[in-house]
Protein backbone atom coordinates (compact mmCIF):
# COMPACT_ATOMS: atom_id res chain seq x y z
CA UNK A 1 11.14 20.95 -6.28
CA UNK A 2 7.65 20.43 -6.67
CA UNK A 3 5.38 21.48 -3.41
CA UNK A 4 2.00 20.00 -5.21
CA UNK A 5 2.13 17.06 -2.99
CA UNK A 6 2.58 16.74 1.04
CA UNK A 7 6.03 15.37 1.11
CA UNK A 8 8.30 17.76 -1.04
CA UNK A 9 10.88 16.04 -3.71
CA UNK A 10 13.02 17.24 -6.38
CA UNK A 11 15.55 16.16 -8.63
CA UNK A 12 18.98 17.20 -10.19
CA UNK A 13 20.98 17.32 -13.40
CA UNK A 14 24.43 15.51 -12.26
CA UNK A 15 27.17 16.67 -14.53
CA UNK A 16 30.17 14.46 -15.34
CA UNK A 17 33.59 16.81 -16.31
CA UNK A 18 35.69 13.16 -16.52
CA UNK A 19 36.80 11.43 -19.60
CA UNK A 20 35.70 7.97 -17.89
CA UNK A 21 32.19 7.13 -16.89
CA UNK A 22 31.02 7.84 -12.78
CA UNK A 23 27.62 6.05 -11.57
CA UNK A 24 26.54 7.65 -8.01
CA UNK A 25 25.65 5.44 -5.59
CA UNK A 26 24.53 7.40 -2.98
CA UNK A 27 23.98 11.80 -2.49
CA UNK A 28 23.71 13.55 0.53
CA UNK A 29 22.90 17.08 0.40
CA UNK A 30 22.54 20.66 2.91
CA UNK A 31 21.65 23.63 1.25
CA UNK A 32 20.46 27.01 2.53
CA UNK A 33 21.20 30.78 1.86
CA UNK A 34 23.34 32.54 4.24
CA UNK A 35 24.70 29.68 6.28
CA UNK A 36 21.28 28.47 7.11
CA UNK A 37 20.07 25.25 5.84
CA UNK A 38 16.57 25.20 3.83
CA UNK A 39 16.68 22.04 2.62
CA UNK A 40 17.93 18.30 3.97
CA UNK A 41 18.39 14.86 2.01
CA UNK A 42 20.13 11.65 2.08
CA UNK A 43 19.43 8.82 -0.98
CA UNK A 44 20.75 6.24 -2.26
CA UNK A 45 19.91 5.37 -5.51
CA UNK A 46 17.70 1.80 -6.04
CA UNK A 47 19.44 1.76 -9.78
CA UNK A 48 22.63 3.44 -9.28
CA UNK A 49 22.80 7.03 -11.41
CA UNK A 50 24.77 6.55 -14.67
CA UNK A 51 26.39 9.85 -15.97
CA UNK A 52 27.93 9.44 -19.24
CA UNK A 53 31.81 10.64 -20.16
CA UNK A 54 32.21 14.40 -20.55
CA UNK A 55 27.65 13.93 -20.11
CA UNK A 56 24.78 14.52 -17.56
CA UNK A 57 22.22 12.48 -16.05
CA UNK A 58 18.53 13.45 -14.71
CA UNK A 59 18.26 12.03 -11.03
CA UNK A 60 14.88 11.53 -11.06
CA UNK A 61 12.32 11.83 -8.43
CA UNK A 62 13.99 12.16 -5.25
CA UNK A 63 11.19 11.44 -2.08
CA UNK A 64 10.44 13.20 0.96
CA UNK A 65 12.89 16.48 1.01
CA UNK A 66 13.19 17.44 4.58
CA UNK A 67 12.55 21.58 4.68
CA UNK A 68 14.50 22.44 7.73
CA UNK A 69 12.72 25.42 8.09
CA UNK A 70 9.50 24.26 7.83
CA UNK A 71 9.12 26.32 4.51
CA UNK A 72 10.87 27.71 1.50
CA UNK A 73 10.89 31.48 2.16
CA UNK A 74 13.94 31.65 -0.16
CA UNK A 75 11.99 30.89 -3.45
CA UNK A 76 12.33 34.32 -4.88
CA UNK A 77 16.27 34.17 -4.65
CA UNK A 78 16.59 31.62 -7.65
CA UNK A 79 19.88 29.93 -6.31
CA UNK A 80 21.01 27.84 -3.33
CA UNK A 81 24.27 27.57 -1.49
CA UNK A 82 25.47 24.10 -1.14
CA UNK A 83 26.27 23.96 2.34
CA UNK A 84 27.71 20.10 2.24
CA UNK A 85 27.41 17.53 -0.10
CA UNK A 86 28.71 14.49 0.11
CA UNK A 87 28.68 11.78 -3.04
CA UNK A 88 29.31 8.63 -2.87
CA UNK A 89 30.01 7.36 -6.57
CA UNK A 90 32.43 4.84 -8.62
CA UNK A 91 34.42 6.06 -11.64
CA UNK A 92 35.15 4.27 -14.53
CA UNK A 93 32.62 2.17 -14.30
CA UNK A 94 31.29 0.62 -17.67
CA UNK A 95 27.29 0.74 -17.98
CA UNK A 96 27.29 1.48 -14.29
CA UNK A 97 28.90 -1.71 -13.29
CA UNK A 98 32.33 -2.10 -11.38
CA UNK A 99 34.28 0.74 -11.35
CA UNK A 100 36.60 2.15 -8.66
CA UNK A 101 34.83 3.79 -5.27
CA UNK A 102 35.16 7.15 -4.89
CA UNK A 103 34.13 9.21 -1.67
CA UNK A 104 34.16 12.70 -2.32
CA UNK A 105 32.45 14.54 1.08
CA UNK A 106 32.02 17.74 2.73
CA UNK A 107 31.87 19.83 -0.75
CA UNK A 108 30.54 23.33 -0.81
CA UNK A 109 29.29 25.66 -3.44
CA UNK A 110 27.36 29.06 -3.63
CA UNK A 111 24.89 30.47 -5.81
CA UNK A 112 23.84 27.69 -7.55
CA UNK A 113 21.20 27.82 -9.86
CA UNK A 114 17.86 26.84 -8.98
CA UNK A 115 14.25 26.63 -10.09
CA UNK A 116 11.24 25.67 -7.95
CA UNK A 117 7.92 24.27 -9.12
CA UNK A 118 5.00 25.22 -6.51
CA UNK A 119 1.32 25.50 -6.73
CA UNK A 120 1.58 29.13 -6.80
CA UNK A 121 3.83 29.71 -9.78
């Protein structure tokens, strides 16, 4: 996440465990530390996200990241807890094209890595 400008954004790696090709259409994402949310966003991808067989894939610049709290006083922790996520993709799809829809919703991790980019590191 990178606080330089007014409107924070950020971006992801998206990691792809499958032996067939997913494109994501569409991520919406809560994440906090200790149950309480930090950070907000919904997008849908203009070019839908292509993440290779067994690859990754760099989201790009992902716009206007809603900080719940009205600030990131969690910086020093390093990780995040996924409160919800919910991806809308299609696997198997071949350059990103066709493939078969697949909702996955309400998934949850903790601890997961994260680095932030601010004016003041």
């Amino acid at each position: 996440m990178d606080l330089q400008r007014k409107q924070p954004h950020l971006s992801f790696t998206a990691s792809n465990p499958l032996i067939l090709e997913i494109t994501l259409d569409r991520v919406a994402v809560s994440a906090g530390v200790g149950g309480v949310e930090f950070i907000s966003f919904d997008h849908t991808f203009e070019t839908p996200l292509v993440v290779p067989i067994l690859g990754t894939a760099d989201s790009g610049v992902i716009e206007n990241v809603a900080l719940t709290q009205g600030g990131l006083d969690i910086i020093p922790e390093g990780f995040l807890d996924i409160l919800n996520l919910d991806l809308f993709l299609r696997e198997a799809t071949i350059g990103g094209i066709g493939g078969i829809s697949v909702n996955d919703t309400g998934l949850t991790a903790t601890d997961t890595s994260t680095t932030w980019v601010t004016p003041f590191n």
